[in-house]
Protein backbone atom coordinates (compact mmCIF):
# COMPACT_ATOMS: atom_id res chain seq x y z
CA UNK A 1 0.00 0.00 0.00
CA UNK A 2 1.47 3.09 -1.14
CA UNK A 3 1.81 5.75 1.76
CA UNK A 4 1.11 9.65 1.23
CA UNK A 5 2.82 12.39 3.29
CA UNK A 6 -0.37 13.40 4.96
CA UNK A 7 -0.29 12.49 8.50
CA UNK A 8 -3.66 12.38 10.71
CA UNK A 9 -4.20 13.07 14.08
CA UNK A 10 -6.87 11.50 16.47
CA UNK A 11 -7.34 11.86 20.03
CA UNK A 12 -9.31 11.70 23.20
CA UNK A 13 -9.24 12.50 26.98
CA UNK A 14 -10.02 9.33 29.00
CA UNK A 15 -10.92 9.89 32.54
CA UNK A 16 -8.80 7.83 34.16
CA UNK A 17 -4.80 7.44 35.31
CA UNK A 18 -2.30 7.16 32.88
CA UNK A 19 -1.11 3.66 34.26
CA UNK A 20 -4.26 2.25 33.80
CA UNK A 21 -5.09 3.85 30.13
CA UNK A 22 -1.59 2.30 29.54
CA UNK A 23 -2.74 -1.04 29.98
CA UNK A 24 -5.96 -0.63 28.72
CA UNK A 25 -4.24 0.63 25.09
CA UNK A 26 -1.45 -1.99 25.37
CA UNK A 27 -2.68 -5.66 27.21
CA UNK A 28 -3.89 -7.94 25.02
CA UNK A 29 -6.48 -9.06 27.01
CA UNK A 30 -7.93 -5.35 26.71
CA UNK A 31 -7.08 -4.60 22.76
CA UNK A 32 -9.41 -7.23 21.84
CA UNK A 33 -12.38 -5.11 24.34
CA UNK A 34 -11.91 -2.20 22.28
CA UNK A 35 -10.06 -2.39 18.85
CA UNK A 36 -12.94 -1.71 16.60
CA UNK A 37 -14.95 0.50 14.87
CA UNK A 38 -18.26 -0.37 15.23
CA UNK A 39 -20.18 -2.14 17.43
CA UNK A 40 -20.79 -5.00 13.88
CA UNK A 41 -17.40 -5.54 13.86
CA UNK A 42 -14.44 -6.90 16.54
CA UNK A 43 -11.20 -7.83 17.11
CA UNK A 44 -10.81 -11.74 18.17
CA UNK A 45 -7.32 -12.08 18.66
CA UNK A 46 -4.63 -9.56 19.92
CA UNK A 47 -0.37 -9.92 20.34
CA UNK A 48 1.80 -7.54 22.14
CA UNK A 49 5.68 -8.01 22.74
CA UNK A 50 5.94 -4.37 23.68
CA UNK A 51 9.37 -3.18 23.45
CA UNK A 52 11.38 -1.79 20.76
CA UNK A 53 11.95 -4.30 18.21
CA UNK A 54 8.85 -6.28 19.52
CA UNK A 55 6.19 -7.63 17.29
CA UNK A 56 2.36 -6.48 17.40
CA UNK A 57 -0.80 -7.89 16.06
CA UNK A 58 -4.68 -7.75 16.23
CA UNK A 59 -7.35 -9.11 13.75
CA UNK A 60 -10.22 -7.30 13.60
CA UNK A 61 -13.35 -8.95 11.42
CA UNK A 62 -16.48 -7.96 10.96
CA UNK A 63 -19.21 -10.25 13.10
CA UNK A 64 -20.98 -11.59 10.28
CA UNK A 65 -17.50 -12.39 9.03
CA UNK A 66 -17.63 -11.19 5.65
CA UNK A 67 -14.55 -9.27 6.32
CA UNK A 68 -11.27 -9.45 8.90
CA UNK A 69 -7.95 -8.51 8.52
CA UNK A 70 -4.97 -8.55 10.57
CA UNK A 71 -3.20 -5.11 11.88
CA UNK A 72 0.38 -5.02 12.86
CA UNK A 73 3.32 -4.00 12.85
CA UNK A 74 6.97 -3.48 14.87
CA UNK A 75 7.93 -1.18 17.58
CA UNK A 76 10.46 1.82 17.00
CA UNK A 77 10.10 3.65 20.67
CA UNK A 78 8.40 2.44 23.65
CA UNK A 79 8.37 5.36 27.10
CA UNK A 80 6.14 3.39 29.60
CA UNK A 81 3.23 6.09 30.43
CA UNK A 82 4.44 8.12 28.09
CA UNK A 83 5.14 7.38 24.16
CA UNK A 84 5.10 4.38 21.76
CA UNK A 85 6.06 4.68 18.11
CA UNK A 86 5.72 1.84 15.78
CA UNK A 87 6.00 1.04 11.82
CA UNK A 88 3.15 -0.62 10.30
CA UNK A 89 3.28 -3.35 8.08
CA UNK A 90 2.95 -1.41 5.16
CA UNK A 91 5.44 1.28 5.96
CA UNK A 92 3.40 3.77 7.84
CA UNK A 93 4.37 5.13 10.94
CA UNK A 94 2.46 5.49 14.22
CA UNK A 95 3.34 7.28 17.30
CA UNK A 96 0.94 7.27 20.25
CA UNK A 97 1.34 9.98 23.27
CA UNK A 98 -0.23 10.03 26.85
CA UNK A 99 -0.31 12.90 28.64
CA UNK A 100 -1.19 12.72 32.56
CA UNK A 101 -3.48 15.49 34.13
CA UNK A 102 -3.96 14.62 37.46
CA UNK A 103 -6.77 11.67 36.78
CA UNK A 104 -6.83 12.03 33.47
CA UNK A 105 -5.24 10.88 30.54
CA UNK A 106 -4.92 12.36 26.87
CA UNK A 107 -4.29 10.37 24.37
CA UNK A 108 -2.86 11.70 20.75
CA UNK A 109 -2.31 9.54 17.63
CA UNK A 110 -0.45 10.46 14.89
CA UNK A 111 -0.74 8.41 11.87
CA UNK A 112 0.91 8.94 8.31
CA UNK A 113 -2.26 8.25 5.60
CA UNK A 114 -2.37 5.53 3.18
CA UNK A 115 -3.37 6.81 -0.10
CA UNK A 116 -6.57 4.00 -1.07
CA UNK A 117 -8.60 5.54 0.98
CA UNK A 118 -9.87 9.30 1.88
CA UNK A 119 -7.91 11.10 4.68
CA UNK A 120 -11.96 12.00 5.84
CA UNK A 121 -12.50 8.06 6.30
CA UNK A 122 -9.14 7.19 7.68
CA UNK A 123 -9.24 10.11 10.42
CA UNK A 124 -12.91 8.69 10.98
CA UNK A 125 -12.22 5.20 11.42
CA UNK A 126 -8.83 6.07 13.84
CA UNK A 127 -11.34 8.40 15.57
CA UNK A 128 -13.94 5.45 15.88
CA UNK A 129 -11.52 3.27 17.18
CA UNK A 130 -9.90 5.88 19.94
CA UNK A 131 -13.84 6.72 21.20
CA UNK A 132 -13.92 2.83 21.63
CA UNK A 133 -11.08 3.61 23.66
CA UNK A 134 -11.80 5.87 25.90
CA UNK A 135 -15.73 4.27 26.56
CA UNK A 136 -13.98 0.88 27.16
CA UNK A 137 -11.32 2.67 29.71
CA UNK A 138 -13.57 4.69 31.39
CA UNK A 139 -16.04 1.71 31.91
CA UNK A 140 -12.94 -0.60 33.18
């Protein structure tokens, strides 16, 4: 997939610590609570060897499952609390940033844009998946 020099940025304020938004966005037994779109679609499986050089993965399918697809990639940075960069698959790179205030947490994702789809769709569907997110957190 070719990648465009557009990069997106999505992000919410979950109302919660930053330790615990931490392992809500990085345990596996969490990812696969919230790493979806839609309520019609979710993610099955999820893999996380979080450190730099480490290996991610979650499939995310559509419930009806007429559609699934793997997303993945490896780590480039990785600040406990703080930062994680990654490169996708494809080439893309990812860097996620949580910022503590007091019991909350802001979350910022940065995202270069593929170029098969429209940067409206891909900041909606990155958006889609952060309110996930925060709902799932905030509910934990």
């Amino acid at each position: 997939m070719e990648t465009g020099n557009t990069t997106i940025t999505v992000e919410t304020t979950v109302h919660k610590p930053v330790g615990q938004v931490w392992k809500h966005w990085t345990e596996p037994q969490h990812i696969t609570k919230w790493c979806f779109a839609s309520d019609d679609w979710h993610a099955p499986n999820a893999e996380n060897d979080l450190r730099v050089g480490g290996n991610f993965s979650t499939r995310m399918e559509a419930k009806d499952g007429s559609f699934g697809f793997d997303f993945g990639g490896v780590y480039d940075e990785v600040r406990i609390n703080e930062f994680i960069s990654y490169t996708i698959g494809d080439g893309r790179k990812v860097a996620i940033t949580f910022i503590s205030q007091d019991n909350d947490t802001k979350v910022i994702e940065t995202f270069e844009a593929e170029t098969t789809n429209s940067i409206e769709m891909q900041k909606a569907g990155f958006q889609a998946i952060m309110d996930n997110f925060k709902k799932y957190s905030e509910a934990s």
